[in-house]
Protein backbone atom coordinates (compact mmCIF):
# COMPACT_ATOMS: atom_id res chain seq x y z
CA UNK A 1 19.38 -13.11 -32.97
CA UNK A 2 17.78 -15.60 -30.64
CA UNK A 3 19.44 -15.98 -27.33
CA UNK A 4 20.05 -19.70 -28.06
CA UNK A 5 22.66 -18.84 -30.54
CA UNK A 6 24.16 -15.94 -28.27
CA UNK A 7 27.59 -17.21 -25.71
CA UNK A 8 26.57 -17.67 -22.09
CA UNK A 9 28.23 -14.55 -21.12
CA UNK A 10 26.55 -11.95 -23.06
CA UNK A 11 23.04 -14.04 -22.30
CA UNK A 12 24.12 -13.00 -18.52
CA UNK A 13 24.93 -9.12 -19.68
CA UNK A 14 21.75 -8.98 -20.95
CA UNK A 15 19.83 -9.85 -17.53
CA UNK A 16 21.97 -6.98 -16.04
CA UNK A 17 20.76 -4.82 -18.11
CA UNK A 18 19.20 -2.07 -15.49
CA UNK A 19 15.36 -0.97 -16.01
CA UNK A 20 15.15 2.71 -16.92
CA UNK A 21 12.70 4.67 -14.24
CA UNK A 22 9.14 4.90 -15.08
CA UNK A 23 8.11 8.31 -16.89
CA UNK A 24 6.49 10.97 -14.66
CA UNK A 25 4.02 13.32 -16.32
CA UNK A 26 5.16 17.20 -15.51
CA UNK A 27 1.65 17.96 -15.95
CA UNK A 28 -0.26 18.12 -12.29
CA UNK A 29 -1.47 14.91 -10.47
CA UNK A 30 -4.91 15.58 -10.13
CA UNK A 31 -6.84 12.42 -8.73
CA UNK A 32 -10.17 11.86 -7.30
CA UNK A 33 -10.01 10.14 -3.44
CA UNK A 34 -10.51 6.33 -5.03
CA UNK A 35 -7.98 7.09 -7.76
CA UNK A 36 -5.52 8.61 -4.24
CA UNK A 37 -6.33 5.34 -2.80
CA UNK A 38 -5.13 3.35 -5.72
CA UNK A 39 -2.01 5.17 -6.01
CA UNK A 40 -1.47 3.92 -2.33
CA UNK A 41 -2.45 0.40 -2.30
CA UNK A 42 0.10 0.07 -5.33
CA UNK A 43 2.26 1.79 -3.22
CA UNK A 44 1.68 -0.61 -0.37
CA UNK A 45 1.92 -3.46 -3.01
CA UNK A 46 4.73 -2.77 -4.46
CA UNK A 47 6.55 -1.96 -0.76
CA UNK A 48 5.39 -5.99 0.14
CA UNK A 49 6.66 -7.46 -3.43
CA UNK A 50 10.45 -5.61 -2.23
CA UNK A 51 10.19 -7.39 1.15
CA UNK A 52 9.40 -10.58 -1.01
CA UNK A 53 12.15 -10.59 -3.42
CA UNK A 54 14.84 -10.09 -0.75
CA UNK A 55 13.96 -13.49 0.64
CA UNK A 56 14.31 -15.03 -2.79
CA UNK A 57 17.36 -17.07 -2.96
CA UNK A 58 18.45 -17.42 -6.31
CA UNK A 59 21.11 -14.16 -7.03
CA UNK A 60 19.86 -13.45 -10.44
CA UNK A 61 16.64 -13.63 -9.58
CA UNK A 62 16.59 -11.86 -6.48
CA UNK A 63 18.41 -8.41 -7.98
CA UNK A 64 15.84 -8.82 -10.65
CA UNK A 65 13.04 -8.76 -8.46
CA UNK A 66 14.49 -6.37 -6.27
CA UNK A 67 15.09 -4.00 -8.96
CA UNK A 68 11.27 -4.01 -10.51
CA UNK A 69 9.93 -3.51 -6.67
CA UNK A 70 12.26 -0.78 -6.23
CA UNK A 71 11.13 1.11 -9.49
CA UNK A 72 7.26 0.75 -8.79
CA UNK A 73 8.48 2.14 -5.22
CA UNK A 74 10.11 4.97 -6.26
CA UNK A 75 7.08 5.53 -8.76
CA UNK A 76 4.37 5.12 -6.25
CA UNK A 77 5.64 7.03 -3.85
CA UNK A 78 6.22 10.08 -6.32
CA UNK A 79 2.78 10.10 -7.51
CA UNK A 80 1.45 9.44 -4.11
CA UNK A 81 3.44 12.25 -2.97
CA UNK A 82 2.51 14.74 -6.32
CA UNK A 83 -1.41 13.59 -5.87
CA UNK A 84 -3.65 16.65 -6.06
CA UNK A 85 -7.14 15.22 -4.55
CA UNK A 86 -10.55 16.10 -6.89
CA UNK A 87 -13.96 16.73 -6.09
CA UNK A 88 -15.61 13.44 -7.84
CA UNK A 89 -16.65 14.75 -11.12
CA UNK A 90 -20.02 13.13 -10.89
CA UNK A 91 -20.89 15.16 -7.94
CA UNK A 92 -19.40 18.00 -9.46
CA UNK A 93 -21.71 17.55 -12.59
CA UNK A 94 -25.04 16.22 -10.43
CA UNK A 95 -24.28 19.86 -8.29
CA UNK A 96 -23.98 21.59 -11.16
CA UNK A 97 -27.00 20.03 -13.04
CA UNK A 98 -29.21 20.24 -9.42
CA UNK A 99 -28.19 24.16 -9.34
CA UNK A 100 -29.31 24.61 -13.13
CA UNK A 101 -32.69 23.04 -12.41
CA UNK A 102 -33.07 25.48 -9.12
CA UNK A 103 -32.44 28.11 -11.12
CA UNK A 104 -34.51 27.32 -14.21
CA UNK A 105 -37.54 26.47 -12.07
CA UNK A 106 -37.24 29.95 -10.28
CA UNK A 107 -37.26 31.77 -13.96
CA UNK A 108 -40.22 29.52 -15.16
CA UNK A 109 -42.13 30.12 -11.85
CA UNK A 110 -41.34 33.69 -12.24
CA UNK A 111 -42.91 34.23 -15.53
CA UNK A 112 -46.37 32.43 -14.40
CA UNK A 113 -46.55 34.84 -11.71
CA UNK A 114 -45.97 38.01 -13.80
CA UNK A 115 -48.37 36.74 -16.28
């Protein structure tokens, strides 16, 4: 039912309806550095948009704003907090691949010597 044919009352219920937390994976936070400093600028972000909304005057709109601030808050800050910092896979693969060529090289160069 559109909120247009709902009383005033339970249009104003609804709005105080409370956000439920944002899901946290139980599987480990594993995160390269630039991924560790995203999860902190958001962090810093959403720290800044809870400053803003408690100078916005308006009641409804201030608890509303307030309460979306404090969730990202509480989410940043966990995964901040849970972050497990990774090598950066493409150096991980370019070592790998670098090590592979070493050690092929040394095999190949081997056999034209023993021929």
């Amino acid at each position: 039912m559109s909120v247009a044919f709902v009383r005033e009352e339970s249009a104003e219920a609804a709005q105080e309806v409370s956000l439920p937390p944002r899901a946290i994976s139980a599987h480990p936070n594993l995160v390269t550095q630039s991924g560790l400093r995203g999860l902190e600028r958001a962090l810093a972000d959403s720290q800044r948009a809870l400053k803003a909304g408690q100078m916005i005057e308006d009641a409804n709109e201030r608890r509303r704003a307030l309460e979306l601030a404090a969730r990202d808050v509480r989410y940043f800050a966990e995964r901040v907090a849970s972050a497990v910092p990774q090598l950066n896979r493409v150096t991980l693969s370019w070592s790998r691949s670098a090590a592979m060529s070493r050690s092929c090289a040394t095999m190949i160069a081997a056999r034209r010597s023993g021929s």
